[in-house]
N, C-alpha and C. Protein backbone atom coordinates (compact mmCIF):
# COMPACT_ATOMS: atom_id res chain seq x y z
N UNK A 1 -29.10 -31.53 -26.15
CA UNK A 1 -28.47 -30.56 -25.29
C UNK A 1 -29.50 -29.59 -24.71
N UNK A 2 -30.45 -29.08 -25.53
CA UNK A 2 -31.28 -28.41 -25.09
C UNK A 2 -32.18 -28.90 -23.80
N UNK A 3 -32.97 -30.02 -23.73
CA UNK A 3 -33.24 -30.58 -22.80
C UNK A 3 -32.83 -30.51 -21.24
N UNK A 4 -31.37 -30.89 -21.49
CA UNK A 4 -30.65 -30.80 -20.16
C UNK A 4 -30.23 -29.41 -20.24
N UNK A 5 -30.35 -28.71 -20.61
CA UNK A 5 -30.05 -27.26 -20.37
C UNK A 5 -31.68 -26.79 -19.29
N UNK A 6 -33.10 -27.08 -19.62
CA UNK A 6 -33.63 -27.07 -19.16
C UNK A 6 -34.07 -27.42 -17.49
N UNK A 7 -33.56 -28.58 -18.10
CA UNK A 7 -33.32 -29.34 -16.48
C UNK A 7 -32.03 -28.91 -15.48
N UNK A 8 -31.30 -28.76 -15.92
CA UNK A 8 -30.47 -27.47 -15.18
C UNK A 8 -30.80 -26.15 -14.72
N UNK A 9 -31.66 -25.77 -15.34
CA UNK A 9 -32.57 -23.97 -15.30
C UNK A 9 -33.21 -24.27 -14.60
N UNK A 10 -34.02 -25.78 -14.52
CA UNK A 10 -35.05 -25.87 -13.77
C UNK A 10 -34.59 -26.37 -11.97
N UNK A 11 -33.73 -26.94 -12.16
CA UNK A 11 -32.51 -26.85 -10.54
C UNK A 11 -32.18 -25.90 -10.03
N UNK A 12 -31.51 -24.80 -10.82
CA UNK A 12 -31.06 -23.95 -10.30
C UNK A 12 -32.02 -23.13 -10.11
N UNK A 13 -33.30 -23.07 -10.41
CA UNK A 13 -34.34 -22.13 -10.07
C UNK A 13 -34.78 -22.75 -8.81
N UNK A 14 -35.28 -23.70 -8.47
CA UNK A 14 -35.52 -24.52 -7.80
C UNK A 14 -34.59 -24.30 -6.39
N UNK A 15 -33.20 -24.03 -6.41
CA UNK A 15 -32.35 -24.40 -5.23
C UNK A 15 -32.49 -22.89 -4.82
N UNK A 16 -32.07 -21.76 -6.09
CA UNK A 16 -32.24 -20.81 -5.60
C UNK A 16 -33.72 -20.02 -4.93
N UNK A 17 -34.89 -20.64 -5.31
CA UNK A 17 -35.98 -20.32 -4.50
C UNK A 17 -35.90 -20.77 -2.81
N UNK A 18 -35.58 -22.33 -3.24
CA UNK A 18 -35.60 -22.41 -1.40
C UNK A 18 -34.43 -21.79 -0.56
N UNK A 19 -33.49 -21.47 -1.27
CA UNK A 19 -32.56 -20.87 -0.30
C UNK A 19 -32.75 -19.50 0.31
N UNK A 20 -33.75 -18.69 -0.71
CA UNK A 20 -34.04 -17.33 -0.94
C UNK A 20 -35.65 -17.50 0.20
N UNK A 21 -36.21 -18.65 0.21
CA UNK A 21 -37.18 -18.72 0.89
C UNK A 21 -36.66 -19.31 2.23
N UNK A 22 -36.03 -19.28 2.69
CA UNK A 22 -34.97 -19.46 4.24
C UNK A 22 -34.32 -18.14 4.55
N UNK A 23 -33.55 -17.54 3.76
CA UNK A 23 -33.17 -16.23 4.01
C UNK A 23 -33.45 -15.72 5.03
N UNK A 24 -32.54 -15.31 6.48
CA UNK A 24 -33.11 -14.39 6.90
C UNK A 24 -32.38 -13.12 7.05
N UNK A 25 -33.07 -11.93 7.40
CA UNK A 25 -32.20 -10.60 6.69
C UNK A 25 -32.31 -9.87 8.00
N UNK A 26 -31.29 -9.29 8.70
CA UNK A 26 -30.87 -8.57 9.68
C UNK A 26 -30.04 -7.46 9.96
N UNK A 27 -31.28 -6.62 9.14
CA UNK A 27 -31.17 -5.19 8.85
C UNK A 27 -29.99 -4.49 9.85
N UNK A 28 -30.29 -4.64 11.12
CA UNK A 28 -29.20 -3.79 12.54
C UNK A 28 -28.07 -4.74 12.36
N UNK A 29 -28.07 -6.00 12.06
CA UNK A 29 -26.85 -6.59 12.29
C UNK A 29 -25.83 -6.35 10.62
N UNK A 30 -26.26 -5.92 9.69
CA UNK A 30 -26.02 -5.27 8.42
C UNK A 30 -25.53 -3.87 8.19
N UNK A 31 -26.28 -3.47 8.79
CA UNK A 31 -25.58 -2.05 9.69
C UNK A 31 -24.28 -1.81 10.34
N UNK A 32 -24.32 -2.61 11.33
CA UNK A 32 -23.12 -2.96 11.85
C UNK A 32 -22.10 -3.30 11.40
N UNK A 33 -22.16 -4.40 10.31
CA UNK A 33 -21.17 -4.83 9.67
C UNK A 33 -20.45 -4.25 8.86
N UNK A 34 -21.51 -3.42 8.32
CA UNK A 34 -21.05 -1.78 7.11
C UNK A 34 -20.42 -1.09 7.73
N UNK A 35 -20.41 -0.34 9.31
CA UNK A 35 -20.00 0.72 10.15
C UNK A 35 -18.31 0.10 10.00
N UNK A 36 -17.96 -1.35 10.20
CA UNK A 36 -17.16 -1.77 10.46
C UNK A 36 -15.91 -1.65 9.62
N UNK A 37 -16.05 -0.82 8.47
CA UNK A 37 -15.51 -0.77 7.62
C UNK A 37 -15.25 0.82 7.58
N UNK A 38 -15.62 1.24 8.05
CA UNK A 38 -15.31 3.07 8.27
C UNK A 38 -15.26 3.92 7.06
N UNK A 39 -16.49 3.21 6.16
CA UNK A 39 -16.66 4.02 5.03
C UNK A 39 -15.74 3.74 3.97
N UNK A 40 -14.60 2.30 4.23
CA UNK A 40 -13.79 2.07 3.15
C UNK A 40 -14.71 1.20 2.05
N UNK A 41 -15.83 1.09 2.13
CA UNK A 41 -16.79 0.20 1.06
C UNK A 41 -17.51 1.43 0.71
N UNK A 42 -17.58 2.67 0.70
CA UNK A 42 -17.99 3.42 -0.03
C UNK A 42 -17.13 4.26 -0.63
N UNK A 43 -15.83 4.09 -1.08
CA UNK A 43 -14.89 4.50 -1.69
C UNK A 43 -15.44 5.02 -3.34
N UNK A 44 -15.83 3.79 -3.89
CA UNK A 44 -16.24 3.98 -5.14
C UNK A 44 -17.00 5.31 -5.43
N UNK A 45 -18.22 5.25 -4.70
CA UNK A 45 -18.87 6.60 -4.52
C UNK A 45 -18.26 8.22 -4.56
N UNK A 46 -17.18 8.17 -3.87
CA UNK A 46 -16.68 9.18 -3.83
C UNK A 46 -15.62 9.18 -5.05
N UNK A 47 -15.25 8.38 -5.52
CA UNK A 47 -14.50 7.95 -6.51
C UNK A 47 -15.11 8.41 -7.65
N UNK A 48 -16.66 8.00 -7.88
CA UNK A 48 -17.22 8.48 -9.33
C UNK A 48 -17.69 9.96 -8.91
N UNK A 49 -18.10 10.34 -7.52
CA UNK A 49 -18.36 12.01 -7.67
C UNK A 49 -17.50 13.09 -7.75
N UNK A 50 -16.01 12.47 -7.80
CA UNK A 50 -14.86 13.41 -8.04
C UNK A 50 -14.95 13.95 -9.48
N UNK A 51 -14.70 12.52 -10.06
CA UNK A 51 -14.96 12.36 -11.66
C UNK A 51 -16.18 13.15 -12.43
N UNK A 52 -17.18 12.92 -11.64
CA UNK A 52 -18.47 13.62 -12.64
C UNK A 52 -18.48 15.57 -12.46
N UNK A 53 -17.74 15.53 -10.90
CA UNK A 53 -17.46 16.90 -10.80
C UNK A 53 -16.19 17.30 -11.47
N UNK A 54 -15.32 16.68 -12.12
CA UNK A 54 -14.14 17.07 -13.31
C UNK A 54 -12.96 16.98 -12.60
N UNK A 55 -12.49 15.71 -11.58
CA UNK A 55 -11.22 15.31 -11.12
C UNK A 55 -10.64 14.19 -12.84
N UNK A 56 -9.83 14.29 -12.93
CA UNK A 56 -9.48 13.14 -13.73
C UNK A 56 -10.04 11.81 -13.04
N UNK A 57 -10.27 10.58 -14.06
CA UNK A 57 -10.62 9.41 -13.35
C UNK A 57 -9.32 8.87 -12.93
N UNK A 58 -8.22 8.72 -13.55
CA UNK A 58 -7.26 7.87 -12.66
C UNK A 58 -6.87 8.71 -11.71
N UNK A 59 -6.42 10.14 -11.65
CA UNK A 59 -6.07 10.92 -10.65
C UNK A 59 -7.58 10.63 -9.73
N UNK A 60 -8.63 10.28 -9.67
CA UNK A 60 -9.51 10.06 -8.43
C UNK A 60 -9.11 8.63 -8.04
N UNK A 61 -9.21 7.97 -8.60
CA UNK A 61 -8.71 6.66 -8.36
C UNK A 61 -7.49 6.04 -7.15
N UNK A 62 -6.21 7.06 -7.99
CA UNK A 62 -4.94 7.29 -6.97
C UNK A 62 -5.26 7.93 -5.76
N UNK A 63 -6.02 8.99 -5.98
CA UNK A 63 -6.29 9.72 -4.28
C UNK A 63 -6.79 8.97 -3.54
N UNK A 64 -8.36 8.17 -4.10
CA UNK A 64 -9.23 7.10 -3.14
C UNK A 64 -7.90 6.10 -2.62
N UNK A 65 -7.72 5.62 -3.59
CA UNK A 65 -6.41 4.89 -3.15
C UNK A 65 -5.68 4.79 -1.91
N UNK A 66 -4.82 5.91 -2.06
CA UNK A 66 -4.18 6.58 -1.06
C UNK A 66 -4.63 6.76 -0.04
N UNK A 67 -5.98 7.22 0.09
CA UNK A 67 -6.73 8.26 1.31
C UNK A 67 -6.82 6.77 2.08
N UNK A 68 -7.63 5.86 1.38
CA UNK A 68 -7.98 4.34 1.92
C UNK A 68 -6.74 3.35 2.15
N UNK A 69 -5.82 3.85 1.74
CA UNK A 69 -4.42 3.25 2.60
C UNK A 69 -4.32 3.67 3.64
N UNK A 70 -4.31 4.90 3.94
CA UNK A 70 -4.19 6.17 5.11
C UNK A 70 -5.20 6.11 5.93
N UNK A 71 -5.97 5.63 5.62
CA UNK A 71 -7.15 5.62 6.65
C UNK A 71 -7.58 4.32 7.55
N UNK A 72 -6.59 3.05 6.64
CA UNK A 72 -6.55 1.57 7.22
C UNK A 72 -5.38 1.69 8.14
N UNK A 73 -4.28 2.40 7.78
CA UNK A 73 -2.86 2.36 8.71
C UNK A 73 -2.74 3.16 9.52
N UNK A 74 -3.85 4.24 9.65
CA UNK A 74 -4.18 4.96 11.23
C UNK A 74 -5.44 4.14 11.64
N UNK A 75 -6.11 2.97 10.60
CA UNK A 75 -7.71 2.75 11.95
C UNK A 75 -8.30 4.01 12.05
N UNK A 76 -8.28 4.99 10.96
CA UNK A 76 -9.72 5.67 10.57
C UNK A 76 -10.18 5.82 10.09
N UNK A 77 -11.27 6.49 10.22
CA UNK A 77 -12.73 6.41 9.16
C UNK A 77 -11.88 6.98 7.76
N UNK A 78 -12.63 6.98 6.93
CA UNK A 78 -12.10 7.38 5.88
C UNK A 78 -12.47 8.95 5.53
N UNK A 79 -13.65 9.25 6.16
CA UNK A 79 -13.88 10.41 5.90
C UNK A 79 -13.35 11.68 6.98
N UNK A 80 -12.56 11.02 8.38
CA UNK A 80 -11.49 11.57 8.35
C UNK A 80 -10.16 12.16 7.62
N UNK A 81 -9.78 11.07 6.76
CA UNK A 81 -8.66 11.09 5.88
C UNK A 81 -9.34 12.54 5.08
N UNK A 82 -10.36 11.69 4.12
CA UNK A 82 -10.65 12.84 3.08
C UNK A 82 -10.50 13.96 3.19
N UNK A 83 -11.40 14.74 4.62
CA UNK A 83 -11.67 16.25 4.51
C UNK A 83 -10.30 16.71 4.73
N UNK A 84 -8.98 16.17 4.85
CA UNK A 84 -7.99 16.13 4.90
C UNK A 84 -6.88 16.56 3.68
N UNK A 85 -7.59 16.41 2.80
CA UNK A 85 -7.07 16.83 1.24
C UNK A 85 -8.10 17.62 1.09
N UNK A 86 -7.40 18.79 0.42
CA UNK A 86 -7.87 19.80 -0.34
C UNK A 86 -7.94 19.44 -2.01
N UNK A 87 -7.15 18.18 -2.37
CA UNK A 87 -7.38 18.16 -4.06
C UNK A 87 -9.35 17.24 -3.88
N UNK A 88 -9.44 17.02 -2.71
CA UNK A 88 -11.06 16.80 -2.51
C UNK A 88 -11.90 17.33 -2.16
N UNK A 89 -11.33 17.96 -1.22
CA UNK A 89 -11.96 19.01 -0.24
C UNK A 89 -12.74 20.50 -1.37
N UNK A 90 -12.35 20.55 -2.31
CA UNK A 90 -12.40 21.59 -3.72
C UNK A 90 -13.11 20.99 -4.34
N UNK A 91 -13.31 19.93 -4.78
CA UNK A 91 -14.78 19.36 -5.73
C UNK A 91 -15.86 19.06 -4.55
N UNK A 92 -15.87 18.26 -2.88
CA UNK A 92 -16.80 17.59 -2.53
C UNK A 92 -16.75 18.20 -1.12
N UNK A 93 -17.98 19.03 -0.47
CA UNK A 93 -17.98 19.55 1.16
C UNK A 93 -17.88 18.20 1.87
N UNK A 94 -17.30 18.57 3.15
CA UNK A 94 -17.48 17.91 4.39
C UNK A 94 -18.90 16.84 4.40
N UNK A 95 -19.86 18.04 4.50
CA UNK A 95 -21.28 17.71 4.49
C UNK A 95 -21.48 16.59 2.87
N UNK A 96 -21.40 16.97 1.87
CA UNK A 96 -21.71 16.17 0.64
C UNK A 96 -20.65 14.83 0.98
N UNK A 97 -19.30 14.82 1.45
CA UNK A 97 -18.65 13.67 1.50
C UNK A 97 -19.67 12.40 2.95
N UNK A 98 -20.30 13.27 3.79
CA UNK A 98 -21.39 12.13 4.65
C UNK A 98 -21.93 11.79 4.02
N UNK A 99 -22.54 12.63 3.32
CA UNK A 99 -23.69 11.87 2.04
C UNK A 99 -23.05 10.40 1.23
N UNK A 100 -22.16 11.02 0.94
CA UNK A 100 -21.43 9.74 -0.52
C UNK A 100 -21.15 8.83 0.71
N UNK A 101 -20.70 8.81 1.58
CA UNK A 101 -20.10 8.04 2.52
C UNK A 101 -21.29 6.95 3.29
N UNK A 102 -22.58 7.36 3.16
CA UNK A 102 -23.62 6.59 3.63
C UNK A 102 -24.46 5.28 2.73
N UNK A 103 -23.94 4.52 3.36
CA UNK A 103 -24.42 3.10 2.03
C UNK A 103 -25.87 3.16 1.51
N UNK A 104 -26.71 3.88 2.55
CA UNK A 104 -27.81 3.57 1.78
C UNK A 104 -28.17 4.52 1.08
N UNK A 105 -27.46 5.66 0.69
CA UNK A 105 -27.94 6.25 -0.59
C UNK A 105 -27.18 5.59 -1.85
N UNK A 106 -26.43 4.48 -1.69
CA UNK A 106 -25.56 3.82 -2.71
C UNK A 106 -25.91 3.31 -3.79
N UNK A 107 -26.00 2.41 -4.50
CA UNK A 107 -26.32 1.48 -5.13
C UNK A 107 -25.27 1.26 -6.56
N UNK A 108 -24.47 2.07 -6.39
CA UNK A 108 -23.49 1.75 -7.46
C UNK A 108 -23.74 1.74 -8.77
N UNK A 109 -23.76 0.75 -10.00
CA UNK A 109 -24.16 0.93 -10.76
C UNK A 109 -25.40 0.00 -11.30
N UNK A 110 -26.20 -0.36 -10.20
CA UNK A 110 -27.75 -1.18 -10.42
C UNK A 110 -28.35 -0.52 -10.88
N UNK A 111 -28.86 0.36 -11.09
CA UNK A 111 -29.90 0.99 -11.78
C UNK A 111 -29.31 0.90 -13.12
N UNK A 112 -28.24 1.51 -13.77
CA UNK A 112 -27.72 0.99 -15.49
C UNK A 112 -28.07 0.12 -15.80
N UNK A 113 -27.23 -1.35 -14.68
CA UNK A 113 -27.48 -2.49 -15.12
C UNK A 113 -28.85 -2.86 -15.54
N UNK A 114 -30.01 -2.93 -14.26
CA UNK A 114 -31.12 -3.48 -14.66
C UNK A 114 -31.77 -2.40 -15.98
N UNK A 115 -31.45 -1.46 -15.95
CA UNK A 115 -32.17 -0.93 -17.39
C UNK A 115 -31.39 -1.53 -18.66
N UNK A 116 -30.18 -1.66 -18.79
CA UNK A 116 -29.61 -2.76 -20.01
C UNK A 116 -30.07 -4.06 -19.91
N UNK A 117 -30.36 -4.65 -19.05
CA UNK A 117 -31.32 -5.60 -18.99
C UNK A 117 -32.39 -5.73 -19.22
N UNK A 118 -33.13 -4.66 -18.78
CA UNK A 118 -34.66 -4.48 -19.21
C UNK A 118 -34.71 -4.63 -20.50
N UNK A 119 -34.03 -3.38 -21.53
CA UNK A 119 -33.95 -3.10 -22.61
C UNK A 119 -33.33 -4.22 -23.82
N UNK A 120 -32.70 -5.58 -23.23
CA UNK A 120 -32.62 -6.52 -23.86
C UNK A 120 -33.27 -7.23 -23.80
N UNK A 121 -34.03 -7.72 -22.42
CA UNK A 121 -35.30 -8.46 -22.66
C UNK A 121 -36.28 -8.08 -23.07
N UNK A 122 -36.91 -6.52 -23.44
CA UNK A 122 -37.98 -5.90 -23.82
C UNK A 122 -38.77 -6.49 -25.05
N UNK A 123 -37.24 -7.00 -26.01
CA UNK A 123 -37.94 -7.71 -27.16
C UNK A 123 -38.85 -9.15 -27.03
N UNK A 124 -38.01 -9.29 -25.84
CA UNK A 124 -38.57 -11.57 -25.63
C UNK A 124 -39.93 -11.46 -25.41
N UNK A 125 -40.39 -9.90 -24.45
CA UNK A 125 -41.70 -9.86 -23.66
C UNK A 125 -43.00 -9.76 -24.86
N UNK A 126 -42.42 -9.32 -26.46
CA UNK A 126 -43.55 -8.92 -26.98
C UNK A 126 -43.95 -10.31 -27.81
């Protein structure tokens, strides 16, 4: 079993290099595609800065919710909706909600991840 476990690792490394070595990446057209969404893919964001500023998590949850229903069934941005509530408008400014609202200060929760990762492979490396 071990064997072909190898030879499997060694395919899938293999397919995923050349696919990753074809890649091509189109930064403005990525852009675009994000705009297209009116800030409803950065929901989460504003979701965990309610929370860390002391909204309850499911009560942030229900509002994102809501706001991002409200903001698909008028076709607007979302950060229209938001500055729109005051149970948000009281933990997060106008100005701080552009911030959360901009993907590329995002990254969600990658940085945790790869450090629990790090920190489990740390042992294999010595």
């Amino acid at each position: 079993m071990l064997p072909e476990t190898f030879l499997l690792m060694d395919e899938m490394l293999a397919t995923a290099i050349f696919v990753l070595s074809k890649l091509n990446v189109f930064p403005e057209q990525m852009k675009k595609n994000l705009e297209m969404t009116k800030g409803l893919n950065m929901a989460e964001a504003v979701m965990v800065e309610l929370t860390r500023r002391g909204m309850n998590r499911q009560e942030a949850h229900a509002m994102l919710r809501r706001c991002s229903a409200a903001a698909i069934a008028s076709d607007r941005p979302l950060l229209d909706v938001l500055v729109k509530e005051p149970e948000i408008t009281k933990f997060i400014s106008k100005e701080e909600l552009e911030g959360l609202l901009e993907p590329s200060r995002y990254l969600g929760n990658a940085a945790a991840i790869v450090e629990k990762v790090v920190k489990e492979l740390e042992p294999l490396a010595k």
